[in-house]
Protein backbone atom coordinates (compact mmCIF):
# COMPACT_ATOMS: atom_id res chain seq x y z
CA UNK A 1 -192.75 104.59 91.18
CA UNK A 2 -192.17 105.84 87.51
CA UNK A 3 -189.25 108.85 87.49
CA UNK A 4 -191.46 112.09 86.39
CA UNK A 5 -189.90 112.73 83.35
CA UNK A 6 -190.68 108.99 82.17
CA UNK A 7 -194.02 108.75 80.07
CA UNK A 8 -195.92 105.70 80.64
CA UNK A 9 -198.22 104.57 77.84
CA UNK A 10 -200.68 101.72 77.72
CA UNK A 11 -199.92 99.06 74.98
CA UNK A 12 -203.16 96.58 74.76
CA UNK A 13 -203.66 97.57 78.65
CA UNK A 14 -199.69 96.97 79.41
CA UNK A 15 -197.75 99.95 79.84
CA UNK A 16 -194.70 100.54 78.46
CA UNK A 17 -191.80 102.81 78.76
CA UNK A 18 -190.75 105.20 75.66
CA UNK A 19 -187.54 103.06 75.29
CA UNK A 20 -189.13 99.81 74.90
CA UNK A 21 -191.36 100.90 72.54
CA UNK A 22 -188.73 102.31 70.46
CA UNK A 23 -187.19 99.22 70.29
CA UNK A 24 -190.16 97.54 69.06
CA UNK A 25 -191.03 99.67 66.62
CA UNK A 26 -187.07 99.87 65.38
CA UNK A 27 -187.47 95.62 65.45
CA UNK A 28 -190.21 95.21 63.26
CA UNK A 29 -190.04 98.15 60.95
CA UNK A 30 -186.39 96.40 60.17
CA UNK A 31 -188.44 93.09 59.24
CA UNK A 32 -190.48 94.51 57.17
CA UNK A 33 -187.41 96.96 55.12
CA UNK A 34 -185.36 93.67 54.93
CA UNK A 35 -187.87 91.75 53.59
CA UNK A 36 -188.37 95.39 51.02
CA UNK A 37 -184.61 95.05 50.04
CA UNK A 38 -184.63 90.93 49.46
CA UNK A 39 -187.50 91.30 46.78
CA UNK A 40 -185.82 93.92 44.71
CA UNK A 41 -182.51 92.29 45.42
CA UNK A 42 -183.64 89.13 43.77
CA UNK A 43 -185.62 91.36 41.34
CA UNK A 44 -183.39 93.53 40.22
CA UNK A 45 -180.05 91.00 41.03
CA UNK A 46 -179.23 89.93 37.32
CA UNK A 47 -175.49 90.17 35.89
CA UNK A 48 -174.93 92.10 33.21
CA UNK A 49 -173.98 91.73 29.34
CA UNK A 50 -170.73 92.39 30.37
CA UNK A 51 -170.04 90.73 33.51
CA UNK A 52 -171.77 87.23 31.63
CA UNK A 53 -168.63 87.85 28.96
CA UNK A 54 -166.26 88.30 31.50
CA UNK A 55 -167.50 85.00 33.07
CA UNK A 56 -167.21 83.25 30.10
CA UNK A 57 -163.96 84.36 29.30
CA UNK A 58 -162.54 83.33 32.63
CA UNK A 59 -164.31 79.70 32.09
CA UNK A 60 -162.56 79.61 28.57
CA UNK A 61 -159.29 80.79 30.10
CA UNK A 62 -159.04 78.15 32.27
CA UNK A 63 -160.01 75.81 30.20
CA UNK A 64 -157.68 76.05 28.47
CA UNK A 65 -154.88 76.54 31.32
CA UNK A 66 -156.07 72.78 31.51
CA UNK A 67 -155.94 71.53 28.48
CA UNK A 68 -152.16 73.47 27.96
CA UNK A 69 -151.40 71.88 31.18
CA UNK A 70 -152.13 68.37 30.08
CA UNK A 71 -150.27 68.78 26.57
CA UNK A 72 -146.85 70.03 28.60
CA UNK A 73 -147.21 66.92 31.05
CA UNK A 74 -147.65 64.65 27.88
CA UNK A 75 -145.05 66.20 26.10
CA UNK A 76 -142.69 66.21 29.57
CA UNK A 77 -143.33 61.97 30.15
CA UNK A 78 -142.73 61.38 26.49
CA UNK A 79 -138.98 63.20 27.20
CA UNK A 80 -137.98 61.28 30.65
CA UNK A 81 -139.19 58.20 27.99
CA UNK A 82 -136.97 59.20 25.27
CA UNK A 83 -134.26 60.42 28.00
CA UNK A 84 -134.43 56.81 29.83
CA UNK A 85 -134.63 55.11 26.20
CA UNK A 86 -130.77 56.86 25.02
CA UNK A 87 -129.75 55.62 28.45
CA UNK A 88 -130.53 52.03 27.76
CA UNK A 89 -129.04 52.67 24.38
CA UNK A 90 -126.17 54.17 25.71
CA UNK A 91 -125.55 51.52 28.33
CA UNK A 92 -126.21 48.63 25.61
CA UNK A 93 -123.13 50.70 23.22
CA UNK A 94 -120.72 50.84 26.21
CA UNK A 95 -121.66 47.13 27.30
CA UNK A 96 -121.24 46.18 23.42
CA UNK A 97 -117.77 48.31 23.30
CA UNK A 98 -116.28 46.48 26.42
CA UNK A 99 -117.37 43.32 24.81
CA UNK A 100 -115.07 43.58 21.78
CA UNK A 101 -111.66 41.86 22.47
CA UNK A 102 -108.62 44.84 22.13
CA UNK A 103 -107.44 45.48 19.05
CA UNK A 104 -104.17 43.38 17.96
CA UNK A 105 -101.82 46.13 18.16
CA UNK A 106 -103.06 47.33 21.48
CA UNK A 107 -102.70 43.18 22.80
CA UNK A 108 -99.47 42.93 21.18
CA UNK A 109 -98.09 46.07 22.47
CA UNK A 110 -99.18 45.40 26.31
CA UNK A 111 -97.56 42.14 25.81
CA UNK A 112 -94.29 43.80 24.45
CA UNK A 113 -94.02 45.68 27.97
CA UNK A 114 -94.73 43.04 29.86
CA UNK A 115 -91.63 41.11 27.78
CA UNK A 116 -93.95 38.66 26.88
CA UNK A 117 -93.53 36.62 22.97
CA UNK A 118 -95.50 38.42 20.64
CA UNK A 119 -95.25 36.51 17.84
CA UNK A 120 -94.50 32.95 17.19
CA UNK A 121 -94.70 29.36 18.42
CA UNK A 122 -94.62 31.02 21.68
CA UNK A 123 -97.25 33.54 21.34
CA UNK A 124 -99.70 31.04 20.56
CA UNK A 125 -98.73 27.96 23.07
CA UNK A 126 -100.21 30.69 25.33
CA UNK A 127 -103.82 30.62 23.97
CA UNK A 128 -104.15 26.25 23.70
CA UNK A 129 -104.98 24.05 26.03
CA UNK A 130 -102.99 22.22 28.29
CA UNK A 131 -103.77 18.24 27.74
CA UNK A 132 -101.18 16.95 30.38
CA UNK A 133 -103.64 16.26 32.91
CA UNK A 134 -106.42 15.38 30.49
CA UNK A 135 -106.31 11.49 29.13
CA UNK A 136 -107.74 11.01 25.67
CA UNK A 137 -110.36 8.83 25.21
CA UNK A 138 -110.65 7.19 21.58
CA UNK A 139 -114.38 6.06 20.68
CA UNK A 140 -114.72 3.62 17.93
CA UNK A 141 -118.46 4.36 16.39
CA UNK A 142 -118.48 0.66 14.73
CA UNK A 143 -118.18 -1.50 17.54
CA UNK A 144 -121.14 -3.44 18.26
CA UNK A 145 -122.75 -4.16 21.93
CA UNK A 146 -122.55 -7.42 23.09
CA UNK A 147 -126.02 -9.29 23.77
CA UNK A 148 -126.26 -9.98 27.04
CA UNK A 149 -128.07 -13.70 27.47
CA UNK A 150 -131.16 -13.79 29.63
CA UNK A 151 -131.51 -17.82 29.74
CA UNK A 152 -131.46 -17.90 33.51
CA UNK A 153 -134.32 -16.06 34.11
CA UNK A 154 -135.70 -19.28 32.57
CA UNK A 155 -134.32 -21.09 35.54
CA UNK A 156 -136.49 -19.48 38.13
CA UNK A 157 -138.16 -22.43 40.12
CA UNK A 158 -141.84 -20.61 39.51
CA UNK A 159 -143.10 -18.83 36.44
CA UNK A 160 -144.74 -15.60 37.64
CA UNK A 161 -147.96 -14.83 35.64
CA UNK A 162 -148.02 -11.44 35.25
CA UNK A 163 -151.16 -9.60 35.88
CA UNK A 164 -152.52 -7.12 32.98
CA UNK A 165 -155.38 -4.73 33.21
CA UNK A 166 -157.76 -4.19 30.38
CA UNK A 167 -157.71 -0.42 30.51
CA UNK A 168 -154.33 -0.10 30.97
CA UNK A 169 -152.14 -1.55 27.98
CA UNK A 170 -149.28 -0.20 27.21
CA UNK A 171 -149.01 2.58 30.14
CA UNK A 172 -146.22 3.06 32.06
């Protein structure tokens, strides 16, 4: 039932077409040149003088990318320290300069347009105390306290013994 222009050989008393066995023979003959070019791949395989100082160049380049890297983000934090230190100076300057009372000139003059006194009896009745509402109290240091007398505790119809631990004189 074979076509006449197919050959038919016998392959360990099989028979098998042309095609087949082509494809067999293609199969292993490419197992056996692969396993040819992995051997004198990893034979042969070895990087060069040059490509080894290329390499190494590249390691030390980064390297020290890195180690540049690291400096700049010191140096950058040690700024926004320095930065946020002048602002807590600044701040503690303006805070100190709105602290200071005006100068006299400056008080004397915003009084002058607000036809206030300036100067005077007047000026300075502003800045005391009023003591209407406020009653003086005189303390004498030298007078003495009087004793108060405890004789009627005396008169209590019982004496109460009072109890006293050993271990606990004197505590409170």
């Amino acid at each position: 039932m074979l076509c006449s222009k197919q050959k038919r050989f016998e392959y360990g008393g099989i028979g098998v077409s042309d095609l087949v066995q082509s494809l067999i023979t293609g199969f292993f003959t490419s197992i056996i040149l692969l396993l040819l070019v992995y051997f004198f791949w990893r034979l042969y395989d070895r990087p060069s003088k040059k490509q080894l100082e290329l390499e190494e160049e590249t390691r030390e380049k980064r390297k020290e990318e890195r180690m540049w890297r690291a400096i700049e983000a010191e140096i950058e934090q040690e700024r926004e320290q320095a930065e946020a230190l002048a602002t807590i100076e600044r701040k503690k300057a303006d805070m100190l300069a709105r602290a200071q009372p005006p100068a006299a000139g400056v008080m004397q003059g915003a009084l002058a347009t607000l036809d206030a006194p300036t100067e005077g009896e007047a000026y300075l009745d502003r800045f005391k105390p009023n003591l209407s509402g406020i009653e003086e109290i005189l303390v004498d240091e030298q007078i003495e306290q009087a004793e108060t007398d405890d004789s009627d505790v005396l008169l209590a119809p019982e004496l109460v013994e009072v109890r006293q631990d050993e271990g606990k004189v004197g505590e409170i």
